[in-house]
C-alpha atoms as a PDB file:
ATOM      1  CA  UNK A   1      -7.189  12.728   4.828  1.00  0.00           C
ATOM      2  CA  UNK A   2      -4.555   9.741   3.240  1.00  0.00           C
ATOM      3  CA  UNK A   3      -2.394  12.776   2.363  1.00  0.00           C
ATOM      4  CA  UNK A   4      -2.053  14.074   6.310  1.00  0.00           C
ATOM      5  CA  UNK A   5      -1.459  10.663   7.518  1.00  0.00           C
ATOM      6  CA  UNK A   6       0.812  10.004   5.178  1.00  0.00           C
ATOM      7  CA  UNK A   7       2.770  13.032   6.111  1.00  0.00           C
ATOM      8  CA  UNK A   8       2.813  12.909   9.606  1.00  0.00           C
ATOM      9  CA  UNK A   9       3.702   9.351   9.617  1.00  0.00           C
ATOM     10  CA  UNK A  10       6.666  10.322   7.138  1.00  0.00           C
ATOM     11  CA  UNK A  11       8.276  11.677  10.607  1.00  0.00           C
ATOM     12  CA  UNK A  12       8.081   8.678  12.430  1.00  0.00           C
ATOM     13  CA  UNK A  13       9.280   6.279   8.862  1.00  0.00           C
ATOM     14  CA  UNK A  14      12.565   8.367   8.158  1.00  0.00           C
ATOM     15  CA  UNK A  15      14.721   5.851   8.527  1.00  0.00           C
ATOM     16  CA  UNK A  16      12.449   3.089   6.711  1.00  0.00           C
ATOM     17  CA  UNK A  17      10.192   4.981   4.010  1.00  0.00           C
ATOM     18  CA  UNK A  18      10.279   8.203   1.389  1.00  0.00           C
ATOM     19  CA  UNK A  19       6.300   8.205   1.049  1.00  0.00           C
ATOM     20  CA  UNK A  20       5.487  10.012  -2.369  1.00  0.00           C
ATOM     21  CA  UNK A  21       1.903  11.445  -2.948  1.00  0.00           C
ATOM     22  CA  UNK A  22       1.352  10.870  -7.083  1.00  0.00           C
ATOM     23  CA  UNK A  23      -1.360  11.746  -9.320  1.00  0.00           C
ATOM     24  CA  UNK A  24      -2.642   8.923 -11.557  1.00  0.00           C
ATOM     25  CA  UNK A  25      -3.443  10.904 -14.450  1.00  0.00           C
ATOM     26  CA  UNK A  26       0.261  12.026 -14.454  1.00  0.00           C
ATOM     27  CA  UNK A  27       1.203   7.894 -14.652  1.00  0.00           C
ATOM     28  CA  UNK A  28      -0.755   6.350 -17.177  1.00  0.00           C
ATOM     29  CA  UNK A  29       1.041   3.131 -17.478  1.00  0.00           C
ATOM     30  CA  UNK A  30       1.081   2.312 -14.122  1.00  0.00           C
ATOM     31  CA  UNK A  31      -2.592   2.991 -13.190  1.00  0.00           C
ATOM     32  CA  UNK A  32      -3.243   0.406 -15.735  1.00  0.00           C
ATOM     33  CA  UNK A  33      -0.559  -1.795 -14.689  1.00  0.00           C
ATOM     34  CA  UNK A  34      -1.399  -2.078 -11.491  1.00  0.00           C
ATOM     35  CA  UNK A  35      -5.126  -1.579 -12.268  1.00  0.00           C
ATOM     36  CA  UNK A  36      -5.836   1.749 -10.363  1.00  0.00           C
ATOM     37  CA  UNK A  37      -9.406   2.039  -9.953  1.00  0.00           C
ATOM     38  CA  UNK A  38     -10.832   3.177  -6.781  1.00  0.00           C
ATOM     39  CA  UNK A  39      -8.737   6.607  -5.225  1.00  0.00           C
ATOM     40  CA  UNK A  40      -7.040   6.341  -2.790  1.00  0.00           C
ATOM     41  CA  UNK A  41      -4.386   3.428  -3.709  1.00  0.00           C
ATOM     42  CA  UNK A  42      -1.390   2.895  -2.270  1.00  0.00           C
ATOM     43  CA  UNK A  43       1.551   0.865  -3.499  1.00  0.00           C
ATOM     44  CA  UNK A  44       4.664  -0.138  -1.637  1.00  0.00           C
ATOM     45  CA  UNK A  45       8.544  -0.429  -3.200  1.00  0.00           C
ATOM     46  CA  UNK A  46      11.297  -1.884  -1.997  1.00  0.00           C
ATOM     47  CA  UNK A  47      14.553  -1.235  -4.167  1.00  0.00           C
ATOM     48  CA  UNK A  48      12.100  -0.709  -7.385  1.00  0.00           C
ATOM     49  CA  UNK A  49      11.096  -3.523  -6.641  1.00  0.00           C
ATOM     50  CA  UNK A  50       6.946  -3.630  -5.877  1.00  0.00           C
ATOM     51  CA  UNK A  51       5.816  -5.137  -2.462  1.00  0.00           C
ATOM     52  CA  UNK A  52       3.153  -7.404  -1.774  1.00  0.00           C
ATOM     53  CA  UNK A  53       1.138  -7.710   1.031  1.00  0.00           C
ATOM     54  CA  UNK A  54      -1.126 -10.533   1.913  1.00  0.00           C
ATOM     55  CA  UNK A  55      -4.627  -8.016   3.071  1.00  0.00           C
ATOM     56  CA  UNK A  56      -6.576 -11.088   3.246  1.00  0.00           C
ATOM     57  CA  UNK A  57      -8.295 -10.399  -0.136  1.00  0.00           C
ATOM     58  CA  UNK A  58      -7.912 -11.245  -3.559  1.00  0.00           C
ATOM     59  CA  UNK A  59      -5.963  -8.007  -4.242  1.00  0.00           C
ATOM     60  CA  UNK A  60      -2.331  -7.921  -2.921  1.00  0.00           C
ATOM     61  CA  UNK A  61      -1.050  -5.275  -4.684  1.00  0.00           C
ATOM     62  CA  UNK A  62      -2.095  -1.938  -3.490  1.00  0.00           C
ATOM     63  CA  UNK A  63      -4.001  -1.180  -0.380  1.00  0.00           C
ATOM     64  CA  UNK A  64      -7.035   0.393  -0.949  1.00  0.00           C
ATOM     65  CA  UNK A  65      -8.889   2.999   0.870  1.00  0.00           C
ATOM     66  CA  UNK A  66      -7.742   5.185   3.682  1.00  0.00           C
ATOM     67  CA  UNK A  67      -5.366   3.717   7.132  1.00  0.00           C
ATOM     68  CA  UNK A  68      -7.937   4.204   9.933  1.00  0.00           C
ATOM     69  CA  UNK A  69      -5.021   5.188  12.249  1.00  0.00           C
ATOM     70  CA  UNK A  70      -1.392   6.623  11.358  1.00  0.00           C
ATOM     71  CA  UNK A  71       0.056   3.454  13.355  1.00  0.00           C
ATOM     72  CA  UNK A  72      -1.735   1.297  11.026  1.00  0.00           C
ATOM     73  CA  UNK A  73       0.064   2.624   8.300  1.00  0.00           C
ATOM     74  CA  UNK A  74       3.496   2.655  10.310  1.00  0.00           C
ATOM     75  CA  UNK A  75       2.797  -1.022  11.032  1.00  0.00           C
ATOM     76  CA  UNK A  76       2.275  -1.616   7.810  1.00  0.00           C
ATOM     77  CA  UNK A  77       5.465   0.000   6.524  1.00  0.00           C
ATOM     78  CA  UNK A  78       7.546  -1.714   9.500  1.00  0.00           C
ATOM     79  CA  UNK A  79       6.138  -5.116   8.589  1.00  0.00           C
ATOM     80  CA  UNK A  80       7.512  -4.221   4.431  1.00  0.00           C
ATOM     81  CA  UNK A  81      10.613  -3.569   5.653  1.00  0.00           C
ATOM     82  CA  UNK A  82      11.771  -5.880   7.812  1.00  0.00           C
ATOM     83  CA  UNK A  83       9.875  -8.374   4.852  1.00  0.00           C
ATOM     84  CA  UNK A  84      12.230  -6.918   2.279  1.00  0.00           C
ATOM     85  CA  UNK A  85      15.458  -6.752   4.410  1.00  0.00           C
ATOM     86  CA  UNK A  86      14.761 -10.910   4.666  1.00  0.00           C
ATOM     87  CA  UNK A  87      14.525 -11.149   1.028  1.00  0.00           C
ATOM     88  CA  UNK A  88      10.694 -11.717   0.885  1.00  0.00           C
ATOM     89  CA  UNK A  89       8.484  -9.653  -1.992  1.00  0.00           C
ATOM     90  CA  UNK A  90       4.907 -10.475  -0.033  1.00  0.00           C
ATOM     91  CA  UNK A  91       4.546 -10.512   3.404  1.00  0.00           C
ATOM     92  CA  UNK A  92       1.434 -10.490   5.824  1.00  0.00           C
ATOM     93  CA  UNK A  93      -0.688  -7.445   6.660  1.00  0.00           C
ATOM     94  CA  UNK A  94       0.259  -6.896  10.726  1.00  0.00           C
ATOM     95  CA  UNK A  95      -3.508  -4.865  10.600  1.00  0.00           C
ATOM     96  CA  UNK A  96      -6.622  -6.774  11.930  1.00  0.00           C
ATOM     97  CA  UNK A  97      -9.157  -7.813   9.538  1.00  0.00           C
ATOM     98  CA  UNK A  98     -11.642  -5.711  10.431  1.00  0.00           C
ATOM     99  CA  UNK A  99      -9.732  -2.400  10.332  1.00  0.00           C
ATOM    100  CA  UNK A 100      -8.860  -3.393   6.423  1.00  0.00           C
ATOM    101  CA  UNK A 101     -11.413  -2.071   4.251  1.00  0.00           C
ATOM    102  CA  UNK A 102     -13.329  -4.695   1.912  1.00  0.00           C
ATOM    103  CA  UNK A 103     -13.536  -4.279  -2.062  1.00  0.00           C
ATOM    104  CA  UNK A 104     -14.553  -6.974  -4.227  1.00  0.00           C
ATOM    105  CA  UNK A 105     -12.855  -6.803  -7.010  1.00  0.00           C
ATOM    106  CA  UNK A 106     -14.252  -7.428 -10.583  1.00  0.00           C
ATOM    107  CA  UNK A 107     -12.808  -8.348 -13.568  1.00  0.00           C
ATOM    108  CA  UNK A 108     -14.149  -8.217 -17.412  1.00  0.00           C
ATOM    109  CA  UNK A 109     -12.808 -10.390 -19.844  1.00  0.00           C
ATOM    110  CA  UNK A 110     -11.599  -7.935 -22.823  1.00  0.00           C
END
């Protein structure tokens, strides 16, 4: 479902976004680096250099779960890059709260 969104959206992001489908068993290091957990996750880049955006949870990292709509995702991806262009590395999440999905996150002490 991510995967067609993603793809038809792709159309629409040309000028913005390259959207890249990965498998996490194929990138060890950065499914623990960015603490993979839950399928799907998606990460954003600017320039290498990894986006934040503020979902209104304690995760800003990745954006978990599926976009409910291909404009969510769009908005989302506008919102990074006009972020980045300004020199910011987090920025807001245009989406309304309710169409985010909600995780809480856990964390064990090793």
């Amino acid at each position: 479902m991510l995967y067609l969104q993603l793809e038809k959206a792709s159309v629409d992001l040309s000028n913005m976004a390259v959207i890249y489908c990965v498998d996490v068993d194929s990138v060890p290091v950065y499914t623990q680096y960015f603490d993979i957990t839950l399928i799907p996750s998606t990460l954003f880049f600017f320039n290498a250099q990894h986006m934040k955006v503020d979902w209104g949870s304690q995760d800003n990292t990745k954006y978990i779960g599926n976009f409910k709509k291909k404009q969510h995702f769009i908005d989302v991806i506008e919102t990074i890059y006009r972020g980045a262009m300004k020199g910011k590395f987090m920025v807001t999440s245009p989406l309304d709260p309710r169409d985010i999905y909600k995780y809480d996150l856990l964390y064990k002490e090793i």
